[in-house]
C-alpha atoms as a PDB file:
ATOM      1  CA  UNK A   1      13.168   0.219   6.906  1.00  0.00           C
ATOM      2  CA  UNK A   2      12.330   0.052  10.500  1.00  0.00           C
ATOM      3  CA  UNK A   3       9.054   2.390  10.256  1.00  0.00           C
ATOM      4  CA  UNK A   4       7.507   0.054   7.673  1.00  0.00           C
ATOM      5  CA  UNK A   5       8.410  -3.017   9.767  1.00  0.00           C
ATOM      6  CA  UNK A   6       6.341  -2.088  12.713  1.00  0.00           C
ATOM      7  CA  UNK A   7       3.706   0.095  11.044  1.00  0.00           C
ATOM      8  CA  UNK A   8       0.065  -1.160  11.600  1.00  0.00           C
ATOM      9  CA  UNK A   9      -1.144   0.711   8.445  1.00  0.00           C
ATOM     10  CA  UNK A  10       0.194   1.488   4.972  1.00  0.00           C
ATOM     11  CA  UNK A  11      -1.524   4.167   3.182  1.00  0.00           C
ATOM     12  CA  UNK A  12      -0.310   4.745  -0.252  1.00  0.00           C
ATOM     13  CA  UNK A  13      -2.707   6.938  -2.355  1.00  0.00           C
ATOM     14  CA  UNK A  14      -1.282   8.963  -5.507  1.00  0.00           C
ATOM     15  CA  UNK A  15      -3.818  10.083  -7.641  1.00  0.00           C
ATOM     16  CA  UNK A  16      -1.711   9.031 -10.716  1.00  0.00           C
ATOM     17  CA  UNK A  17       1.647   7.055 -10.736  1.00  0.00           C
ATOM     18  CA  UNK A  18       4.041   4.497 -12.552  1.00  0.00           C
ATOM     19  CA  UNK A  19       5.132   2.203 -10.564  1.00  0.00           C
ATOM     20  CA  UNK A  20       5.315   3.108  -6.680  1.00  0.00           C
ATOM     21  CA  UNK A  21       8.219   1.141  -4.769  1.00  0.00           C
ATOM     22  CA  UNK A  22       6.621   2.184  -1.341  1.00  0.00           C
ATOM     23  CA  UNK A  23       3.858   0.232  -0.883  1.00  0.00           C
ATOM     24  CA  UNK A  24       6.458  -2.672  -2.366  1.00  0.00           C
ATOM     25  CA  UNK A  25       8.927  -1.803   0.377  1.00  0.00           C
ATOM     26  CA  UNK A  26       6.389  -1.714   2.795  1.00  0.00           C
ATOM     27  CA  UNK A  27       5.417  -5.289   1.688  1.00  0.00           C
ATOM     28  CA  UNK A  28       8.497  -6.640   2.091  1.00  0.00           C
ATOM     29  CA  UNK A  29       9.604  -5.222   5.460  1.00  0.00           C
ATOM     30  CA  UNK A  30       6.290  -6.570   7.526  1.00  0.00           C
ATOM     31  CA  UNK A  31       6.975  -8.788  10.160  1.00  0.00           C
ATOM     32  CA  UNK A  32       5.604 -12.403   8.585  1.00  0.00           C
ATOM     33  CA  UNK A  33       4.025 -12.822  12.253  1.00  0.00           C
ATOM     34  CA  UNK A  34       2.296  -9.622  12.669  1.00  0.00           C
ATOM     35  CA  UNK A  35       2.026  -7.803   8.936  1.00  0.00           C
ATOM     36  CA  UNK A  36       0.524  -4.552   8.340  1.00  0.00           C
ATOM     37  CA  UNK A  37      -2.618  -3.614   6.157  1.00  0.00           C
ATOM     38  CA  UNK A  38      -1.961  -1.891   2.666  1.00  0.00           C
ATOM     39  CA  UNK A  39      -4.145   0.756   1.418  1.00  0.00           C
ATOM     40  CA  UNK A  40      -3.265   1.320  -2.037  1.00  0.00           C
ATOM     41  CA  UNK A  41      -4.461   4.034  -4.396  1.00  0.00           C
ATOM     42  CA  UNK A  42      -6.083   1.691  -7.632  1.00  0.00           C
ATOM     43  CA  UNK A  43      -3.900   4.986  -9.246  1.00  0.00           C
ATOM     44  CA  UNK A  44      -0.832   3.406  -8.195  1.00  0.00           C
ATOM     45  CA  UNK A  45       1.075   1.312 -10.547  1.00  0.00           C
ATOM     46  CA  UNK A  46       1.849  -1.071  -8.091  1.00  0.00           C
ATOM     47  CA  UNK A  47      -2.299  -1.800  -7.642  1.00  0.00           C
ATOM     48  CA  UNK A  48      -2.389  -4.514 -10.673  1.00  0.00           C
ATOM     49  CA  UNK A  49       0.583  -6.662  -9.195  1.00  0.00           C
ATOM     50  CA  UNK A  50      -0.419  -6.026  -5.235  1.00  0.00           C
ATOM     51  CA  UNK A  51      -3.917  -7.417  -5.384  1.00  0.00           C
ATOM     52  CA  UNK A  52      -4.405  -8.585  -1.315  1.00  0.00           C
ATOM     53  CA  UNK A  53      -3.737  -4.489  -0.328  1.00  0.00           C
ATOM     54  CA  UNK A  54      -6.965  -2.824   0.055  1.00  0.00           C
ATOM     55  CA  UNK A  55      -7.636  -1.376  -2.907  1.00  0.00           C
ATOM     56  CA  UNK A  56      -9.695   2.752  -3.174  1.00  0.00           C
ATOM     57  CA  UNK A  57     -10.202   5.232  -4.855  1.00  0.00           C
ATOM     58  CA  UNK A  58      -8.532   8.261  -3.330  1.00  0.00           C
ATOM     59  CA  UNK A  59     -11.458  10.287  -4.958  1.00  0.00           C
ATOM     60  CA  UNK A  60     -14.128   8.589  -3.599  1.00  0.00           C
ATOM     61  CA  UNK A  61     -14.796   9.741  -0.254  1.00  0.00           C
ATOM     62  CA  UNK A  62     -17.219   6.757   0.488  1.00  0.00           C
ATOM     63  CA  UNK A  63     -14.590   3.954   0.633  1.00  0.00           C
END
C-alpha cells in the first residue's frame, strides 16, 4: 500500500485487540532506505511480536 510506503509515522492505538495486521502491513511496506516510526498501542496484539515500534499506552496521556 502506497500510503504506508511513504508515511513518516504509523500510529496504531486500539485500546483492546487480537492481532492487528496494520501496523504489520505498515512494517512491511517501508522503504528499507527511509522506514517509518511505529507507534503501537501495548493493547494491540501485534505489540508482543513488534518489539522495535514504540510502544504506549493509549491511556496514558504522559507518553
Amino acid at each position: 500500500m502506497k500510503i504506508f510506503r511513504y508515511s513518516d509515522v504509523g500510529l496504531v492505538t486500539p485500546l483492546r485487540d487480537g492481532m492487528n495486521l496494520v501496523a504489520k502491513e505498515f512494517v512491511a511496506a517501508q522503504d528499507p532506505a527511509n522506514p517509518g516510526v511505529l507507534v503501537l498501542s501495548q493493547f494491540a496484539g501485534a505489540a508482543n511480536e513488534l518489539t522495535s515500534a514504540l510502544i504506549v499506552n493509549p491511556y496514558d496521556r504522559m507518553t
